[in-house]
Protein backbone atom coordinates (compact mmCIF):
# COMPACT_ATOMS: atom_id res chain seq x y z
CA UNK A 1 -34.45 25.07 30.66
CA UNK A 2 -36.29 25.23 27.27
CA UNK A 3 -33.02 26.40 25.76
CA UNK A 4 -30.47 23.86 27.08
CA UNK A 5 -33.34 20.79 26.21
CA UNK A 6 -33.47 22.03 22.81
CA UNK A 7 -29.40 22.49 22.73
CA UNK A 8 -29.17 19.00 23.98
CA UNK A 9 -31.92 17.38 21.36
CA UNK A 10 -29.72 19.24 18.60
CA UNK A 11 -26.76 17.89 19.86
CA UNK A 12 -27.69 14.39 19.82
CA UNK A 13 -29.40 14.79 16.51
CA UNK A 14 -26.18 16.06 15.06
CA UNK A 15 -24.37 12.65 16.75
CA UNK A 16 -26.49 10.83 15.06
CA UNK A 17 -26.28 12.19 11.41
CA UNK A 18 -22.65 12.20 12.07
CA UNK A 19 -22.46 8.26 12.29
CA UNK A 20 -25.17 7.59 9.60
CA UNK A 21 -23.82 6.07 6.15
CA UNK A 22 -25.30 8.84 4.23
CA UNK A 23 -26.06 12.36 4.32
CA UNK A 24 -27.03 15.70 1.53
CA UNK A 25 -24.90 18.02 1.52
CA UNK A 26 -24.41 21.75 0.02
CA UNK A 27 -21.63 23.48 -1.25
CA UNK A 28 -21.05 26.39 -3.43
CA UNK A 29 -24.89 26.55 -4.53
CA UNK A 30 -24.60 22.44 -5.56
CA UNK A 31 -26.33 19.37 -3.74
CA UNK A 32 -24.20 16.29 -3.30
CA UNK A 33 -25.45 12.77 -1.69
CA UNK A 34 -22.34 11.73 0.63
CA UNK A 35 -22.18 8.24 2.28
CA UNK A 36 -18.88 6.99 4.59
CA UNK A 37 -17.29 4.01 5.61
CA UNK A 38 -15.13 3.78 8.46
CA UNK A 39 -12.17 1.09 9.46
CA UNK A 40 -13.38 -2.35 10.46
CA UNK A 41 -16.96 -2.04 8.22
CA UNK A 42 -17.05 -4.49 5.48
CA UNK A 43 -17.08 -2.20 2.54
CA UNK A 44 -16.29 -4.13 -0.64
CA UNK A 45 -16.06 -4.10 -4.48
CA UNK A 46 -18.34 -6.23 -6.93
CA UNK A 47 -17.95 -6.69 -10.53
CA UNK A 48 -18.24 -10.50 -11.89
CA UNK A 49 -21.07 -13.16 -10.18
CA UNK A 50 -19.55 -17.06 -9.56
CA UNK A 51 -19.82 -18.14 -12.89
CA UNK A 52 -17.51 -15.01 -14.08
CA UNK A 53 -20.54 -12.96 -15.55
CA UNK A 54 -20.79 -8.76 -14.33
CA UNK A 55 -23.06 -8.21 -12.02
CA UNK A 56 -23.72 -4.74 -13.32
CA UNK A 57 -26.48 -3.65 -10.96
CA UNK A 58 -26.90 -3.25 -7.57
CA UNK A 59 -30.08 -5.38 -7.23
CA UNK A 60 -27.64 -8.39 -8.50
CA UNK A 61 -25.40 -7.64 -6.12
CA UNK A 62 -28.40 -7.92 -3.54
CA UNK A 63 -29.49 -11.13 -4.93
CA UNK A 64 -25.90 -12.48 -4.21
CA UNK A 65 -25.07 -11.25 -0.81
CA UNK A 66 -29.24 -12.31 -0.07
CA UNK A 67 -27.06 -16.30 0.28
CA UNK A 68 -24.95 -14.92 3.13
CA UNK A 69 -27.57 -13.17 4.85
CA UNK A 70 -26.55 -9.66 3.61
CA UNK A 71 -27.49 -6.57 2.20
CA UNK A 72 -25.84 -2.98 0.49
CA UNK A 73 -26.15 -0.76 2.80
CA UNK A 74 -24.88 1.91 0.10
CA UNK A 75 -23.16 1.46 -2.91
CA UNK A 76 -22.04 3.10 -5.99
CA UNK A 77 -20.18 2.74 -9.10
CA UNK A 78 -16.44 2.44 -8.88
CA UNK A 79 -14.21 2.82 -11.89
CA UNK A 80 -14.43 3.12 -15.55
CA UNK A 81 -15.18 0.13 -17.95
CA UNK A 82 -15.13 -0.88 -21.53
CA UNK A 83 -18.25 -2.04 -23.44
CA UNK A 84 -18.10 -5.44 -21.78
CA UNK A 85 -17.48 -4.03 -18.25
CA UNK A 86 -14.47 -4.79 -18.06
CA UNK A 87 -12.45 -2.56 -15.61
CA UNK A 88 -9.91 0.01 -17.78
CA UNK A 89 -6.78 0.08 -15.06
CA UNK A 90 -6.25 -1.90 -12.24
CA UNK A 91 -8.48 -4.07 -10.30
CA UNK A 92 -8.50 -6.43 -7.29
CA UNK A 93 -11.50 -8.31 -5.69
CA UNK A 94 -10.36 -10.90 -3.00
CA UNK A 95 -6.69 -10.11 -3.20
CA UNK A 96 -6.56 -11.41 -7.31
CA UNK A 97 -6.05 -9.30 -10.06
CA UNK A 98 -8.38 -9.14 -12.74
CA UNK A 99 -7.44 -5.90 -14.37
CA UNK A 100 -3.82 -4.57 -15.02
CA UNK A 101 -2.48 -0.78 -13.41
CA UNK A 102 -1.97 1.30 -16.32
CA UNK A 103 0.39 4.27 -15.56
CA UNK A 104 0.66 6.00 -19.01
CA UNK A 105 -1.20 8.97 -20.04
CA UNK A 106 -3.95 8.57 -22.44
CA UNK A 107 -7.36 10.03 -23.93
CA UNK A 108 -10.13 10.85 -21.43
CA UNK A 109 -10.35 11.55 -17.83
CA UNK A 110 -8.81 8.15 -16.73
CA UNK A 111 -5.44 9.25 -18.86
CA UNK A 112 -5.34 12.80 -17.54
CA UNK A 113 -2.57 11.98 -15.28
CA UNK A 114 -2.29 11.80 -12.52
CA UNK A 115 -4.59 8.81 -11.81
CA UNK A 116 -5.33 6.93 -8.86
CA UNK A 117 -6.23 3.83 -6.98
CA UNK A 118 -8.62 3.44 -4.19
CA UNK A 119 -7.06 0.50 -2.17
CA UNK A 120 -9.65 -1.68 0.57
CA UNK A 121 -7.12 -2.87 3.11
CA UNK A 122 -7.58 -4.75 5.93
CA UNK A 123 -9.56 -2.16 8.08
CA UNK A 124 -7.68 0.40 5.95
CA UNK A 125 -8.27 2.52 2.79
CA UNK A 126 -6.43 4.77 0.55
CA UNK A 127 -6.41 6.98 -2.41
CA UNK A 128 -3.39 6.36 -4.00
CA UNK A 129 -1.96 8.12 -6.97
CA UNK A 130 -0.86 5.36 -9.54
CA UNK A 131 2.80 5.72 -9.71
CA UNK A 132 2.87 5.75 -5.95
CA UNK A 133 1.17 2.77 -5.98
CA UNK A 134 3.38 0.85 -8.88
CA UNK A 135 6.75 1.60 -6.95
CA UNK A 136 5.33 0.52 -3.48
CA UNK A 137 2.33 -1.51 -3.65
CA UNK A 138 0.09 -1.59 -0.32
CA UNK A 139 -1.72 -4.85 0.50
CA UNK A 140 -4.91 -4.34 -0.71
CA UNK A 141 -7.93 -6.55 -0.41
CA UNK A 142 -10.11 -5.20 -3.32
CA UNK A 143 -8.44 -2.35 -5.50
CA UNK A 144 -9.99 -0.30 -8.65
CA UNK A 145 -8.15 2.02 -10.39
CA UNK A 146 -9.33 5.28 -11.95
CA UNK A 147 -8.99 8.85 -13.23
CA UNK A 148 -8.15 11.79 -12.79
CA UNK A 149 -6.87 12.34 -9.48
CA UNK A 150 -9.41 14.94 -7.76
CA UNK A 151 -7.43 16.25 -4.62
CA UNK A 152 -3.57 15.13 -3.79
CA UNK A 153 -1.62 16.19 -1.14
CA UNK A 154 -4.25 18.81 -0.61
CA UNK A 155 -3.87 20.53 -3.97
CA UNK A 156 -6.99 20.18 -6.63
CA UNK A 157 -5.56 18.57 -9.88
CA UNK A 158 -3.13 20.57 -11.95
CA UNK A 159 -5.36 20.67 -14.68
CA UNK A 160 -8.93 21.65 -12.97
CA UNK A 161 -9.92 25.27 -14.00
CA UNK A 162 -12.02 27.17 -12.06
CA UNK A 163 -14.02 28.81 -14.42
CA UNK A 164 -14.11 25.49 -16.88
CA UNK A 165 -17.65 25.07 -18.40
CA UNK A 166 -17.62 21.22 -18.26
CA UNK A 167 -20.19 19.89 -16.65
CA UNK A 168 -21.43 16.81 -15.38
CA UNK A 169 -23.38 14.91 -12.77
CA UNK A 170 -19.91 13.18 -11.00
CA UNK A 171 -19.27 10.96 -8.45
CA UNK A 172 -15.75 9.91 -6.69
CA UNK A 173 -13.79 8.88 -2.92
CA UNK A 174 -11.78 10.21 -0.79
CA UNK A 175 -10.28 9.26 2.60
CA UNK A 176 -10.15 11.50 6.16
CA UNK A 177 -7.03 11.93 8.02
CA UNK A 178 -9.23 9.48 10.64
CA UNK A 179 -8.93 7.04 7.86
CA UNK A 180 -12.89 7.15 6.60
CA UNK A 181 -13.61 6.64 3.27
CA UNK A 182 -16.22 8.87 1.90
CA UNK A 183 -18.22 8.62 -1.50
CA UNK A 184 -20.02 11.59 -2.96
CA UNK A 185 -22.13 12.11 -6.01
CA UNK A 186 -23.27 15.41 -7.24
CA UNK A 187 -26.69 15.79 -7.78
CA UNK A 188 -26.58 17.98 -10.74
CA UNK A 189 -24.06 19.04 -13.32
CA UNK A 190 -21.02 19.97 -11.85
CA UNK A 191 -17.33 20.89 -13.02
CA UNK A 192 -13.98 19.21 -12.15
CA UNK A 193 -12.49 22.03 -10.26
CA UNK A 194 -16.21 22.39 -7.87
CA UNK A 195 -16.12 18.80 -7.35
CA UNK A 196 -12.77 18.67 -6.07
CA UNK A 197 -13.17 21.17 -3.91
CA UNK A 198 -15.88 19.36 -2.33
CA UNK A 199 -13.78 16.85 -1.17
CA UNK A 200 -10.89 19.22 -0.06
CA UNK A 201 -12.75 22.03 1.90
CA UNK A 202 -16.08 19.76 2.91
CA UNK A 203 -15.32 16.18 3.12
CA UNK A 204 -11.35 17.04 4.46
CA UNK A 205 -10.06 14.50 2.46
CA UNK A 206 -6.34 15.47 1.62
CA UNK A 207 -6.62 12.42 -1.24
CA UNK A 208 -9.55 12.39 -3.74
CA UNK A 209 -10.34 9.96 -6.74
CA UNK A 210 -12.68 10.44 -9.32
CA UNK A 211 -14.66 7.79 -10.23
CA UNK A 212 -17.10 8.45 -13.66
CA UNK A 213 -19.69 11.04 -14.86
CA UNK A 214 -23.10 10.69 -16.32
CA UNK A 215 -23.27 7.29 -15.92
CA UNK A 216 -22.48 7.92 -11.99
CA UNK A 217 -25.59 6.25 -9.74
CA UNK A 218 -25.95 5.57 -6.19
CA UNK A 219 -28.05 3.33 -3.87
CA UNK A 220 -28.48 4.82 -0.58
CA UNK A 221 -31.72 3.51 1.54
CA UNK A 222 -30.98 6.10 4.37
CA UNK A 223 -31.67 8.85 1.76
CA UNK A 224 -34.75 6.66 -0.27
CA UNK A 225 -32.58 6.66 -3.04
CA UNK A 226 -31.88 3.84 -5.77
CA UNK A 227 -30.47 5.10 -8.75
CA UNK A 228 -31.77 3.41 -12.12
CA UNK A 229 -29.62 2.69 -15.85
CA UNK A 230 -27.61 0.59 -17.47
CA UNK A 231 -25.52 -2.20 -16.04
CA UNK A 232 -22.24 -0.90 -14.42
CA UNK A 233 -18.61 -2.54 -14.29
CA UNK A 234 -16.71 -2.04 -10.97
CA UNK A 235 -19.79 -1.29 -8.08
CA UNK A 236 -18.18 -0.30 -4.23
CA UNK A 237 -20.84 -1.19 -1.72
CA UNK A 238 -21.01 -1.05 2.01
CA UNK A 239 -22.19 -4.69 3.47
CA UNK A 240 -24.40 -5.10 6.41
CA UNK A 241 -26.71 -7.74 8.16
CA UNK A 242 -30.02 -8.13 6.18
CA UNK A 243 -33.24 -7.21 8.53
């Protein structure tokens, strides 16, 4: 009897940490803070306030959704920017286009092709690779684009080596064959080729995105974390009643 209440109490307890936002999880000998959205929750991205000027932190963001009686319930950053936070690539908020898809290769991660776009449908999202996108576009509510692809088709990127000796703390999104969406962010310094592999063989995400690197932070109240730095460009949060 001992045995089937204690079987039952970790059953429900494993429910329950299935539906929260966020979680830790292990993999290969690394710690990584995952948080998921699923259809229908009002997951959106943030970049410019009403009088056109970037948000860049997540306590803006706060202050903002505070007038409709909202709050993050996680968020990260999503995308690259330039000095100005400006998005590089492709970005929607709202349906309007503020930043332009760039499909060419170029310097960096974002040019080691191929890129991608996470697309916020309605009750939908995707990880797109960018020349999918550019010869069918999807309806997306809120769009950022960024780069490298991490996992597509369920193959890693071309290009990610397993023994590479790059490095860094990373953060990106994938989405579930159930249609979740689900952010992760190392905790420590890992390579392109570990990351990735996260979201294949972990998260079961047959599409992965990378978002950025050491300037990667995350907010996530279920874990008592609010990452701290400098102001951000794109920001993907997850939007819930305040209280």
């Amino acid at each position: 009897m001992i045995r089937l209440a204690s079987a039952l109490l970790a059953a429900l307890a494993l429910a329950g940490a299935a539906h929260a936002d966020c979680r830790e999880v292990r993999h290969d000998g690394h710690g990584y803070a995952v948080c998921e959205a699923r259809p229908g929750d009002d997951l959106r991205l943030f970049l410019n306030d009403a009088e056109g000027q970037p948000l860049g932190t997540f306590d803006r963001i706060d202050e903002a959704l505070a007038a409709e009686g909202k709050t993050l319930g996680f968020a990260m950053n999503a995308g690259m920017y330039h000095s100005d936070r400006r998005p590089v690539g492709l970005y929607l908020e709202e349906g309007a286009e503020i930043g332009s898809l760039v499909s060419a290769a170029g310097p960096g991660n974002f040019g080691m092709l191929p890129n991608g776009i996470f697309c916020i449908g309605e009750n939908t999202y995707a990880v797109i690779e960018t020349l999918r996108y550019a010869a069918a576009p999807p309806d997306c509510r809120y769009a950022s684009q960024s780069g490298p692809m991490l996992v597509i088709d369920g193959a890693l990127h071309p290009r990610f080596l397993p023994d590479s000796t790059s490095s860094f703390i990373r953060n990106g999104v994938g989405v579930t064959p159930e249609g979740n969406a689900v952010f992760a962010i190392s905790d420590g310094r890992v390579t392109f080729h570990e990351f990735a592999r996260l979201f294949r063989d972990v998260l079961g995400t047959p599409n992965a995105l990378y978002f950025d690197g050491n300037i990667s932070r995350l907010r996530a109240p279920a874990l008592d974390r609010d990452d701290l730095g400098f102001p951000m460009g794109p920001i993907v949060g997850l939007v819930r009643p305040a209280g």
